[in-house]
C-alpha atoms as a PDB file:
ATOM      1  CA  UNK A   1      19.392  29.541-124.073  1.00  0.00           C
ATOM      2  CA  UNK A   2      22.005  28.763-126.445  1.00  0.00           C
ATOM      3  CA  UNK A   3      25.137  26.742-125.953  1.00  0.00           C
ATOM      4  CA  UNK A   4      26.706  30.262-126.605  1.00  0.00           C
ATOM      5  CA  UNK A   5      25.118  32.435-124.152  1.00  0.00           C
ATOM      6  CA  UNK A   6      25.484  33.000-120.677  1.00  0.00           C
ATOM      7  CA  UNK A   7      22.920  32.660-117.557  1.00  0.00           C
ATOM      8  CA  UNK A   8      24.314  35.602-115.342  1.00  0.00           C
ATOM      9  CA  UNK A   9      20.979  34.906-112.977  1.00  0.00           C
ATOM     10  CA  UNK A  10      22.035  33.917-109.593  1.00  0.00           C
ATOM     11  CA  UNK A  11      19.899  30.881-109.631  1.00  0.00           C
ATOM     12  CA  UNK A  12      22.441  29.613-112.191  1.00  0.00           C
ATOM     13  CA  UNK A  13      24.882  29.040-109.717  1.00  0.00           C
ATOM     14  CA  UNK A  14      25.528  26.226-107.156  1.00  0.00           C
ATOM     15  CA  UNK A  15      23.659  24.875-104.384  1.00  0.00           C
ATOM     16  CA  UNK A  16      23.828  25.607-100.344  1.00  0.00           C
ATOM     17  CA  UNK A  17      25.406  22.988 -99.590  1.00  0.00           C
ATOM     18  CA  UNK A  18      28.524  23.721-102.222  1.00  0.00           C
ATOM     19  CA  UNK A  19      31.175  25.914-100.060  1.00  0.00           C
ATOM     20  CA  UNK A  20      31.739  29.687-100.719  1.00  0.00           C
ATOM     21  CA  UNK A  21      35.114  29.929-100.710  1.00  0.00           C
ATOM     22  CA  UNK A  22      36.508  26.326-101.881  1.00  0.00           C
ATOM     23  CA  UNK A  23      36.328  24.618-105.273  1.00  0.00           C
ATOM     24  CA  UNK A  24      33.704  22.123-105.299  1.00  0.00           C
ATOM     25  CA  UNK A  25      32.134  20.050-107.497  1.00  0.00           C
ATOM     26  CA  UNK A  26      29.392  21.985-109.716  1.00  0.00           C
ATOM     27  CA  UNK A  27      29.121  25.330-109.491  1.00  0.00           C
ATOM     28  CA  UNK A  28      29.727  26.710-106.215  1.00  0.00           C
ATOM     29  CA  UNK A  29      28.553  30.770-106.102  1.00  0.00           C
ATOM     30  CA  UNK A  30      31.895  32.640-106.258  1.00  0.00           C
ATOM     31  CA  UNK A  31      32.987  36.155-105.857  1.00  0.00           C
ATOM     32  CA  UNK A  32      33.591  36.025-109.790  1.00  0.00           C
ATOM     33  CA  UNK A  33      29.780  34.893-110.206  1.00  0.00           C
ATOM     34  CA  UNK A  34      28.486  37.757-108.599  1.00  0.00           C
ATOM     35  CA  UNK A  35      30.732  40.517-110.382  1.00  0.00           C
ATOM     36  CA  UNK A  36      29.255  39.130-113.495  1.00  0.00           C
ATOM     37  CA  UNK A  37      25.833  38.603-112.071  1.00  0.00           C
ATOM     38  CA  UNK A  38      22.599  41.168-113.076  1.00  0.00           C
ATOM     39  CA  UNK A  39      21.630  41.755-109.995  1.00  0.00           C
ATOM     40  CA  UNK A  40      22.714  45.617-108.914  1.00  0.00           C
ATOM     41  CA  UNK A  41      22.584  46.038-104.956  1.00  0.00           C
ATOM     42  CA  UNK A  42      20.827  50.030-104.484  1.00  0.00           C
ATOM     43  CA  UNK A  43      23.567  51.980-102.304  1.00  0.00           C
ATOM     44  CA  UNK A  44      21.830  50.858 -98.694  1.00  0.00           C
ATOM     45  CA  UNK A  45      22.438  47.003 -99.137  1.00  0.00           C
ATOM     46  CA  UNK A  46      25.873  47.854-100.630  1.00  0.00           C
ATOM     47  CA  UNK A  47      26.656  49.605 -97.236  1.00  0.00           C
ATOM     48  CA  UNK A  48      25.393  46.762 -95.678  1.00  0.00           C
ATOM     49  CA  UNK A  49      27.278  43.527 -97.631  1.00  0.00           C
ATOM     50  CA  UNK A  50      30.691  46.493 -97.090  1.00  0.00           C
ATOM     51  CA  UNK A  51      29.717  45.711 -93.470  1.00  0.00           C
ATOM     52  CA  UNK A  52      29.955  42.350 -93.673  1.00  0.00           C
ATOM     53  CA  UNK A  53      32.970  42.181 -96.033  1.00  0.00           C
ATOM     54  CA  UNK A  54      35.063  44.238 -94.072  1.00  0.00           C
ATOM     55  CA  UNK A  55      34.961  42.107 -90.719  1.00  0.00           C
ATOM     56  CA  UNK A  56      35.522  39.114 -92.618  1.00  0.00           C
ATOM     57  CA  UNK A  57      38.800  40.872 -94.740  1.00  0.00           C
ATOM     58  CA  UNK A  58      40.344  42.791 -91.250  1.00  0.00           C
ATOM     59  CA  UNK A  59      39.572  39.252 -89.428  1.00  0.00           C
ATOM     60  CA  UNK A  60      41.094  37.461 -92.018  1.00  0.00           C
ATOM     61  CA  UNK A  61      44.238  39.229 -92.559  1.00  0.00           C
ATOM     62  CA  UNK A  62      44.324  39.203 -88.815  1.00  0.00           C
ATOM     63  CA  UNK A  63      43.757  35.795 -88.732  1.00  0.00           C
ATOM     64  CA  UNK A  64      47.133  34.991 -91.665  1.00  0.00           C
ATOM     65  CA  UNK A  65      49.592  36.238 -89.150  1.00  0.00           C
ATOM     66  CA  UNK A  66      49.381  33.018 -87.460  1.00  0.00           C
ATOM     67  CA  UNK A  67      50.736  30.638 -89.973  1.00  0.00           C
ATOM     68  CA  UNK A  68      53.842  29.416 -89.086  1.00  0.00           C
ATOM     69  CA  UNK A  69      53.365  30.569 -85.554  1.00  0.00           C
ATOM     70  CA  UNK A  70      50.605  28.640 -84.126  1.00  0.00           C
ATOM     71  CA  UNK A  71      51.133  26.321 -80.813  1.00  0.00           C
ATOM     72  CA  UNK A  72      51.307  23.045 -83.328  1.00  0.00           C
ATOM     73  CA  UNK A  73      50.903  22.660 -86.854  1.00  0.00           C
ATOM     74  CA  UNK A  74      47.356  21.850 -87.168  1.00  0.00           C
ATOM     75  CA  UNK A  75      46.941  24.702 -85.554  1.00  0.00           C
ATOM     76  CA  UNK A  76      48.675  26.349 -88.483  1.00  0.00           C
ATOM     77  CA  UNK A  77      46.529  24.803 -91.218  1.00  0.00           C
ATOM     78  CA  UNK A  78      43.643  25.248 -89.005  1.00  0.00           C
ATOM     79  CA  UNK A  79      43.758  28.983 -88.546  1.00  0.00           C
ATOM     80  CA  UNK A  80      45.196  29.625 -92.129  1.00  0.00           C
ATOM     81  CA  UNK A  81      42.075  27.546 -93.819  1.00  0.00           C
ATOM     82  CA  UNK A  82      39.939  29.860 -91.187  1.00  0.00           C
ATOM     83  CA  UNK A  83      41.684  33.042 -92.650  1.00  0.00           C
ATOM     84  CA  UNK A  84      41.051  31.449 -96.354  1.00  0.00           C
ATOM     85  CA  UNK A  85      37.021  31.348 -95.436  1.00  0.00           C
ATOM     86  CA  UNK A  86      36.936  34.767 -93.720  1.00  0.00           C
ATOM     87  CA  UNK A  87      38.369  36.262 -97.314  1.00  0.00           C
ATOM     88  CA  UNK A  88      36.280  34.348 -99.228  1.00  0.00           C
ATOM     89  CA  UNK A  89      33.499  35.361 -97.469  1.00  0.00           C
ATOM     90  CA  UNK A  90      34.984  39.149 -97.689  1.00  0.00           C
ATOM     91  CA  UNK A  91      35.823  38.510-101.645  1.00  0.00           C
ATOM     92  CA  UNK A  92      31.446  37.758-101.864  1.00  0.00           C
ATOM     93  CA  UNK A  93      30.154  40.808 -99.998  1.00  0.00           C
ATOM     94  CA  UNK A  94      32.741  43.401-101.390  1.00  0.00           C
ATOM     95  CA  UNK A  95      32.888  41.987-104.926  1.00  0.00           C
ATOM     96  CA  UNK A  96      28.450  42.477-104.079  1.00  0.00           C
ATOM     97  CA  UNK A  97      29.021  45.878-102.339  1.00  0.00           C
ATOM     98  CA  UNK A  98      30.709  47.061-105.605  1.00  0.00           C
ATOM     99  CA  UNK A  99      28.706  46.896-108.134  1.00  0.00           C
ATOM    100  CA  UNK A 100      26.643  49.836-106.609  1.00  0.00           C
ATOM    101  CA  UNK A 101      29.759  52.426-107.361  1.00  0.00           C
ATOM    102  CA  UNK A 102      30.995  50.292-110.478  1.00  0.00           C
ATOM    103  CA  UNK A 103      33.654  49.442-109.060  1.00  0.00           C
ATOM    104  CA  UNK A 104      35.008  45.501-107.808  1.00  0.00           C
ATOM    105  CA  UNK A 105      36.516  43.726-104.667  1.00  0.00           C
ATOM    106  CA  UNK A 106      39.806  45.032-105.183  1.00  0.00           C
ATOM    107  CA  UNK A 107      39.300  48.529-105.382  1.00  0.00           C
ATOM    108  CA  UNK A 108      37.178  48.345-101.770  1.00  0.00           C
ATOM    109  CA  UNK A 109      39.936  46.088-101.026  1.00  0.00           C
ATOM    110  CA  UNK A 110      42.880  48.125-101.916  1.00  0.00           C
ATOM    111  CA  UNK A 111      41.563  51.471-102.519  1.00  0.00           C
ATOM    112  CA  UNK A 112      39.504  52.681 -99.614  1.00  0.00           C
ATOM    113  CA  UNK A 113      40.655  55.147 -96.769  1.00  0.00           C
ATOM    114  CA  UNK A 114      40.754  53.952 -93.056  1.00  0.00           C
ATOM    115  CA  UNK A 115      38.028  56.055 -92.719  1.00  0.00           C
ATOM    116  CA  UNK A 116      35.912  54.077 -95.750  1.00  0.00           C
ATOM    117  CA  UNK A 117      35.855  50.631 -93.644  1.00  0.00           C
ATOM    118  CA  UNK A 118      32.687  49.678 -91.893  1.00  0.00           C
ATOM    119  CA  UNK A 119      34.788  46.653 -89.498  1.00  0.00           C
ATOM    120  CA  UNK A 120      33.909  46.459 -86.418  1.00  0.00           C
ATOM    121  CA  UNK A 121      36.622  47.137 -83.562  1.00  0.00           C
ATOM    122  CA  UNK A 122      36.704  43.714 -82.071  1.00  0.00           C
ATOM    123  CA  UNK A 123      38.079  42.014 -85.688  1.00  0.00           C
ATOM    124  CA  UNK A 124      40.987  45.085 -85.703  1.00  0.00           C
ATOM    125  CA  UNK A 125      42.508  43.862 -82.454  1.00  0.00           C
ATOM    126  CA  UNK A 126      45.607  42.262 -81.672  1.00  0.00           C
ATOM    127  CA  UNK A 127      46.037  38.537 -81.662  1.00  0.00           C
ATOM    128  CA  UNK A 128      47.745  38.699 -78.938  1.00  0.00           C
ATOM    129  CA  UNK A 129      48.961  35.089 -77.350  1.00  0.00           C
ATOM    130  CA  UNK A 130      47.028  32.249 -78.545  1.00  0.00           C
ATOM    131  CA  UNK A 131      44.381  32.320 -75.642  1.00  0.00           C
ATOM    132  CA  UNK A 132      43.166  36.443 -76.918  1.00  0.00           C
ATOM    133  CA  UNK A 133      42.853  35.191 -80.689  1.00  0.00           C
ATOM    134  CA  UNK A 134      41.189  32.126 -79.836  1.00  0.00           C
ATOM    135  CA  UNK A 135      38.396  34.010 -77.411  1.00  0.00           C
ATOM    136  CA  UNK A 136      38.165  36.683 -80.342  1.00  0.00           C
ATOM    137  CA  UNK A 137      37.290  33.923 -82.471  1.00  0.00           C
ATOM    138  CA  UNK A 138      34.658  32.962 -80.531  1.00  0.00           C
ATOM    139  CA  UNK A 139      32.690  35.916 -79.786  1.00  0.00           C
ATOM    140  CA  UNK A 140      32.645  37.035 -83.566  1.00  0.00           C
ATOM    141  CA  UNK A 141      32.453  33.084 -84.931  1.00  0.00           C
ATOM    142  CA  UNK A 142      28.851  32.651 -82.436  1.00  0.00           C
ATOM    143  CA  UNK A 143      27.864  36.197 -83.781  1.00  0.00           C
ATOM    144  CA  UNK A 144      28.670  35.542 -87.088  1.00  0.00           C
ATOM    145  CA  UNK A 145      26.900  31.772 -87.547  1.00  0.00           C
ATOM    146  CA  UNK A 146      23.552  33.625 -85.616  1.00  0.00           C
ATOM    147  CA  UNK A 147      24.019  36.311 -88.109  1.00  0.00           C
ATOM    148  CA  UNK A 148      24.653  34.618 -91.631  1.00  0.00           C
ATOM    149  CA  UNK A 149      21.543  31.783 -90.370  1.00  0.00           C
ATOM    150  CA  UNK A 150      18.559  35.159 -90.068  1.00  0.00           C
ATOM    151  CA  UNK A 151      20.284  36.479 -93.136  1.00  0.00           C
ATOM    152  CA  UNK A 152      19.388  33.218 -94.740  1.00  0.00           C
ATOM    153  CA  UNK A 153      15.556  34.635 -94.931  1.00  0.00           C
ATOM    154  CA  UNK A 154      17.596  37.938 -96.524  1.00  0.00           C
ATOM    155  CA  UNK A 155      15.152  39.262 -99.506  1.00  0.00           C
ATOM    156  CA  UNK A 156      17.963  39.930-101.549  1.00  0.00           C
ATOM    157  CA  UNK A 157      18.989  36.939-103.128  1.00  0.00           C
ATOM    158  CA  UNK A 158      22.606  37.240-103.299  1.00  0.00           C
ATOM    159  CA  UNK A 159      23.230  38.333 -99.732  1.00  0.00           C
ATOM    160  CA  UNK A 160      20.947  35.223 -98.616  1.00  0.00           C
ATOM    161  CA  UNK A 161      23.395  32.801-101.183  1.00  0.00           C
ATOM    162  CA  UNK A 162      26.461  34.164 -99.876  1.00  0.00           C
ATOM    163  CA  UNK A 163      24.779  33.148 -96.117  1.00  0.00           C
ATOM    164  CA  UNK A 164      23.734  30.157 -97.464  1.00  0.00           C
ATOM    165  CA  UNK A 165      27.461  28.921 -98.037  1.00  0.00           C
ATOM    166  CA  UNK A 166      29.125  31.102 -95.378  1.00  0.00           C
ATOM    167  CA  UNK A 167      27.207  30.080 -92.370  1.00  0.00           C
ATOM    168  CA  UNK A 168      28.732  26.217 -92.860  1.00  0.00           C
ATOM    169  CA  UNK A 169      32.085  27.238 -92.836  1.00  0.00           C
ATOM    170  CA  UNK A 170      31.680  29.786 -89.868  1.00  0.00           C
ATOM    171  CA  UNK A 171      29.648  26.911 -88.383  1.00  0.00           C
ATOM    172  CA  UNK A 172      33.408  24.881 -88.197  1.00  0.00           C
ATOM    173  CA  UNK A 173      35.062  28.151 -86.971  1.00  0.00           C
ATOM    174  CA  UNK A 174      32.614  28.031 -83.937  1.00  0.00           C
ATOM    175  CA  UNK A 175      33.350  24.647 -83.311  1.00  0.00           C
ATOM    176  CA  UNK A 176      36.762  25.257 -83.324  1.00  0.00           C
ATOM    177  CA  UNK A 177      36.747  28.111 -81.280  1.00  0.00           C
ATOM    178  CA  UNK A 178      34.418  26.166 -79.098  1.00  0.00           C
ATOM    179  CA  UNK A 179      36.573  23.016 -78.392  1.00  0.00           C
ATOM    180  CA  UNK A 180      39.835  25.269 -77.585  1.00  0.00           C
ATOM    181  CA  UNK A 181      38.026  27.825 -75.297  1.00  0.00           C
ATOM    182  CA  UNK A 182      37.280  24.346 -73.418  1.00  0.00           C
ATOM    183  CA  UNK A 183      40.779  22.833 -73.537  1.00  0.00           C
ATOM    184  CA  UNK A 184      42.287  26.174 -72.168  1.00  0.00           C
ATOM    185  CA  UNK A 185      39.492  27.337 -69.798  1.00  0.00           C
ATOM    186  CA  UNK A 186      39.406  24.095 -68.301  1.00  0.00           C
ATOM    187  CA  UNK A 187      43.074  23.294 -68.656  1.00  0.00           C
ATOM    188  CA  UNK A 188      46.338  24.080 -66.640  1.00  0.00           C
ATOM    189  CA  UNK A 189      46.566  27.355 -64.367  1.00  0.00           C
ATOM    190  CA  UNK A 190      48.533  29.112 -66.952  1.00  0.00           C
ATOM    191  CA  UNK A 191      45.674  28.335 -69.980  1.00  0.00           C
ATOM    192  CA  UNK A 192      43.135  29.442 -67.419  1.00  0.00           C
ATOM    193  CA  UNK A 193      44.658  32.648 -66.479  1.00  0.00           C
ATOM    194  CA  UNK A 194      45.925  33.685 -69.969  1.00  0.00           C
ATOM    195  CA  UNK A 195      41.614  33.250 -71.287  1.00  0.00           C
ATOM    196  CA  UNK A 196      40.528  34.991 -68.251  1.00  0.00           C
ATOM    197  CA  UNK A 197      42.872  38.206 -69.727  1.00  0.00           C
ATOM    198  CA  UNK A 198      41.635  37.697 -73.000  1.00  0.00           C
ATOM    199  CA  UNK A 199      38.004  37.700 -71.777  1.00  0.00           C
ATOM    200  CA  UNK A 200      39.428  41.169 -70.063  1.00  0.00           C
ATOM    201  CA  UNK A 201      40.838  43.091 -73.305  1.00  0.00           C
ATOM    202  CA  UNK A 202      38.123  42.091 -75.292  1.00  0.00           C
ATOM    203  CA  UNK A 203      35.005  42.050 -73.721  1.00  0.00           C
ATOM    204  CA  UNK A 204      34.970  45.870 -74.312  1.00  0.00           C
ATOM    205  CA  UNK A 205      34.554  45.702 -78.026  1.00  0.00           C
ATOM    206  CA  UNK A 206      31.545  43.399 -77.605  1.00  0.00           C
ATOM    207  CA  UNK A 207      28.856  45.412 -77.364  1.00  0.00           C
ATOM    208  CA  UNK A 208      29.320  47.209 -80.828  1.00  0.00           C
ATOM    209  CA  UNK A 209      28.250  43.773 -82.984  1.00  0.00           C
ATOM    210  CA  UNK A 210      24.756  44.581 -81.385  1.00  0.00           C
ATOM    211  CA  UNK A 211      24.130  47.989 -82.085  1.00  0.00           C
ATOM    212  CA  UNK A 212      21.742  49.317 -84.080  1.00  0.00           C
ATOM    213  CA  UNK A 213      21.903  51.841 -87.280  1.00  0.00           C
ATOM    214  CA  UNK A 214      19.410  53.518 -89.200  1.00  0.00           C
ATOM    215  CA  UNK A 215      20.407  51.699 -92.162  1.00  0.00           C
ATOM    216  CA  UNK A 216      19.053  48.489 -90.640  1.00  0.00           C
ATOM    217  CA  UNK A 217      15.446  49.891 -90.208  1.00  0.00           C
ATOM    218  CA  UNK A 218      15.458  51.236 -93.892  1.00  0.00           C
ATOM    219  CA  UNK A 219      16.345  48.210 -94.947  1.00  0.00           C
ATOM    220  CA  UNK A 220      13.925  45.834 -93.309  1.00  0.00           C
ATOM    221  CA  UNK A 221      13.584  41.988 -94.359  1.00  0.00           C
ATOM    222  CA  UNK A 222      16.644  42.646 -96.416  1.00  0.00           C
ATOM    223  CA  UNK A 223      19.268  42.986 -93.280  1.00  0.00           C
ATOM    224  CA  UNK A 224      19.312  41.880 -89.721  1.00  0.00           C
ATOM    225  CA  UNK A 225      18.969  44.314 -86.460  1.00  0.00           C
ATOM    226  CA  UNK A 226      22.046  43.182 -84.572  1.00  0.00           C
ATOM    227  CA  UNK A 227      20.189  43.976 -81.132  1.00  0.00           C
ATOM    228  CA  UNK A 228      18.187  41.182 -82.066  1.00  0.00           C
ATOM    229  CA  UNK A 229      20.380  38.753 -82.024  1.00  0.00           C
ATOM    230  CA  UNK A 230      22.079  40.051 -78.269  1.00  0.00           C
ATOM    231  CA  UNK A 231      19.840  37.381 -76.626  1.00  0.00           C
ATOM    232  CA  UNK A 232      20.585  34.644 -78.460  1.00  0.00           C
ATOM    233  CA  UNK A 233      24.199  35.357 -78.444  1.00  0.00           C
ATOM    234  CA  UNK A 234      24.707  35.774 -74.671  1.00  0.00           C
ATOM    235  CA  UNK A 235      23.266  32.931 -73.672  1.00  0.00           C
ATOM    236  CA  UNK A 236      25.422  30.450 -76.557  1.00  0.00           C
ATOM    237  CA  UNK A 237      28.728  32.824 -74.663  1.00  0.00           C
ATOM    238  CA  UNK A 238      27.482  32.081 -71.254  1.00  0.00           C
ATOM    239  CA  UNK A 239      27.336  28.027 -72.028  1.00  0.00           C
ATOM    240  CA  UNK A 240      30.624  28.083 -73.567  1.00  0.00           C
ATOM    241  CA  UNK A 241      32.264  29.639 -70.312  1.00  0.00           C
ATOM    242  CA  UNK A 242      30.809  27.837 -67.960  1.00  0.00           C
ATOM    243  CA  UNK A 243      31.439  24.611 -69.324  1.00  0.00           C
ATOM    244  CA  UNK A 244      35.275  25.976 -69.641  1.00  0.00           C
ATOM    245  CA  UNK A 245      34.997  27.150 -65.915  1.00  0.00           C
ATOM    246  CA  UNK A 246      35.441  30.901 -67.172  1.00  0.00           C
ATOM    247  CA  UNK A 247      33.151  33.660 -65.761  1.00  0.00           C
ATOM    248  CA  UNK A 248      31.937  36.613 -67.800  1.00  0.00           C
ATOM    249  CA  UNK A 249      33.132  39.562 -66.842  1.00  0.00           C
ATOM    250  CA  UNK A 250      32.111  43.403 -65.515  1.00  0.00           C
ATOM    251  CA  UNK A 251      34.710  45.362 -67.702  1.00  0.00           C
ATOM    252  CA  UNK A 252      32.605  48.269 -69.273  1.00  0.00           C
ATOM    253  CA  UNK A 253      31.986  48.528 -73.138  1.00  0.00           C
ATOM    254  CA  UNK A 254      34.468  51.120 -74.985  1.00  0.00           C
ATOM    255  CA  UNK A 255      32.582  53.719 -76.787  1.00  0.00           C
ATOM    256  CA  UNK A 256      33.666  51.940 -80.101  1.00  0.00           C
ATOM    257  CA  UNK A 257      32.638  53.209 -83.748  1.00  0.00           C
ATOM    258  CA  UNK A 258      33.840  51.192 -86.604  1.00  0.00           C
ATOM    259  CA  UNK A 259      30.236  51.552 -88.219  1.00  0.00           C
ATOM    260  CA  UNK A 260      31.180  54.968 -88.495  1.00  0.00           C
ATOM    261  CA  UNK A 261      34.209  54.743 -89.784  1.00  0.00           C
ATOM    262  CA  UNK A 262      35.465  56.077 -86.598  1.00  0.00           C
ATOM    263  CA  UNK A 263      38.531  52.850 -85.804  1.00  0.00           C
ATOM    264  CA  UNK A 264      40.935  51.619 -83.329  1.00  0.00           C
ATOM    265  CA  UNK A 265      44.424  52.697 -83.539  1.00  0.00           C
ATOM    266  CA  UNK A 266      45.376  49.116 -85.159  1.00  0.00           C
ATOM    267  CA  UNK A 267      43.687  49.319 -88.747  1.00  0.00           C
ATOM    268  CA  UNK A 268      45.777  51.892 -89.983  1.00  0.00           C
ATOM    269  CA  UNK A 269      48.446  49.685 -88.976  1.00  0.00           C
ATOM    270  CA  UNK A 270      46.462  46.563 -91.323  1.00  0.00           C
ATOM    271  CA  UNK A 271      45.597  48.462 -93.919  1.00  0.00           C
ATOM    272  CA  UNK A 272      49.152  50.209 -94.700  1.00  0.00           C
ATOM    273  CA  UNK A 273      50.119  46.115 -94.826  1.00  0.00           C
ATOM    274  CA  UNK A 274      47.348  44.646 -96.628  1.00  0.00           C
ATOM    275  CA  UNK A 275      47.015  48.194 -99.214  1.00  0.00           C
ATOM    276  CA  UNK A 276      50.874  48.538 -99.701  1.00  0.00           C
ATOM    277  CA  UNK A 277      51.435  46.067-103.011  1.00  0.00           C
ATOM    278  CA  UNK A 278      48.251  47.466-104.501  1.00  0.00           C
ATOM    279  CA  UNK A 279      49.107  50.782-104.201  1.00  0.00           C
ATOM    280  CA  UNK A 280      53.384  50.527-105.193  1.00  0.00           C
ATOM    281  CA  UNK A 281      52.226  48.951-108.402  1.00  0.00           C
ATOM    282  CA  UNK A 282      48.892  49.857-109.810  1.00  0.00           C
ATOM    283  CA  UNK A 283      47.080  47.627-111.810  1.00  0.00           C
ATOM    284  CA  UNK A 284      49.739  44.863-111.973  1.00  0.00           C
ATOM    285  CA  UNK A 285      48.858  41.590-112.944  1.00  0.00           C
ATOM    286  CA  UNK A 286      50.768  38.028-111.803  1.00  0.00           C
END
């Protein structure tokens, strides 16, 4: 290869231990390396990595609304740098996803109906007080590590890279998550009772990470059944709260259909906030 020409393989880029959303030294895989990549997901995977894009972007923008309101300023920088690695990771999969309908990140981003998203209902909800954000984080930041470390065995290569460099960053999110569910579980009779509520609202919305679709079967080695990893996930959950003296508890699951497109009353609400600068001034540039 010439000094002129251009390796658009995916093995030309980065390492797993380089991080997918942060400048690093060499050359970390970003969402501009796979636009310009060859590889062309078929329409299945696409619907898949839009799966996994869209929690990550309706977290993430969920997520933003807590800079300059956390409890303390770490807190701040810690939940904006989460946000920043929940996009990235959306900015991979959709700018992936896209290449299917030649289109890019921005147009899933900005472009797509309610109806279009794939999110699941448990990233659309509420933050809430501190306690209901942080237990959100920790039932999608478990499901996502166990997710992103079997899609690491993914037979299509750009799906298992984005894991590769995801699942490191998500693994800090659970940790975080982790440590606070402790420190308020465990903590004053106020912390205690405000994470037994959020275990309340959101435990519904729990049961839709693990269902199956048909798409996952047709896809085989190249996704992940999410029923597989219920097991797994419970019993990681389960530790957690019982170290932080929490129980888990016998709310019912909602009949909830993101998958489907079928959402909760809040991601109109996101999307009209997120969608509104794209769509008042098409195709302007800063």
């Amino acid at each position: 290869m010439s000094t002129h020409e251009t390796d658009h393989s995916l093995d030309s880029f980065g390492d797993s231990s380089a991080s997918a959303t942060r400048v690093t030294p060499g050359n970390a895989l970003r969402p501009e390396d796979i636009a310009i990549a060859q590889a062309k997901p078929s329409e299945p995977v696409a619907e898949y990595a839009l799966r996994l894009g869209d929690d990550a972007l309706i977290l993430a923008q969920r997520l933003s609304h807590w800079i300059s309101r956390g409890p303390e300023i770490e807190e701040d920088i810690a939940l904006g740098n989460i946000a920043l690695d929940q996009l990235g990771h959306a900015r991979s999969f959709l700018s992936y996803a896209a290449k299917a309908w030649d289109k890019d990140e921005d147009d899933l981003a900005y472009w797509r109906e309610e109806e279009d998203f794939r999110s699941l209902h448990l990233v659309e909800q509420p933050n809430g007080d501190f306690g209901v954000t942080i237990m959100r984080q920790l039932m999608i930041s478990i499901y996502q590590h166990l997710l992103y470390t079997e899609l690491l065995e993914s037979s299509d290569p750009t799906i298992a890279a984005i894991c590769a460099k995801a699942v490191k960053e998500v693994d800090y999110h659970r940790d975080h998550a982790i440590s606070w569910t402790l420190r308020l579980g465990s903590g004053t009779e106020e912390s205690a009772a405000r994470m037994r509520h959020a275990l309340e609202v959101l435990w519904p919305y729990v049961g839709e990470m693990f269902e199956d679709e048909e798409l996952h079967s047709a896809l085989g080695d190249v996704a992940v059944a999410p029923s597989t990893l219920r097991a797994a996930w419970d019993e990681e959950f389960a530790a957690v709260l019982h170290d932080a003296e929490l129980e888990v508890p016998t709310v019912p699951f909602a009949m909830a259909r993101g998958r489907r497109g079928e959402h909760s009353e809040y991601l109109g609400f996101i999307l009209a906030e997120m969608q509104v600068l794209a769509r008042k001034h098409p195709g302007a540039t800063w």
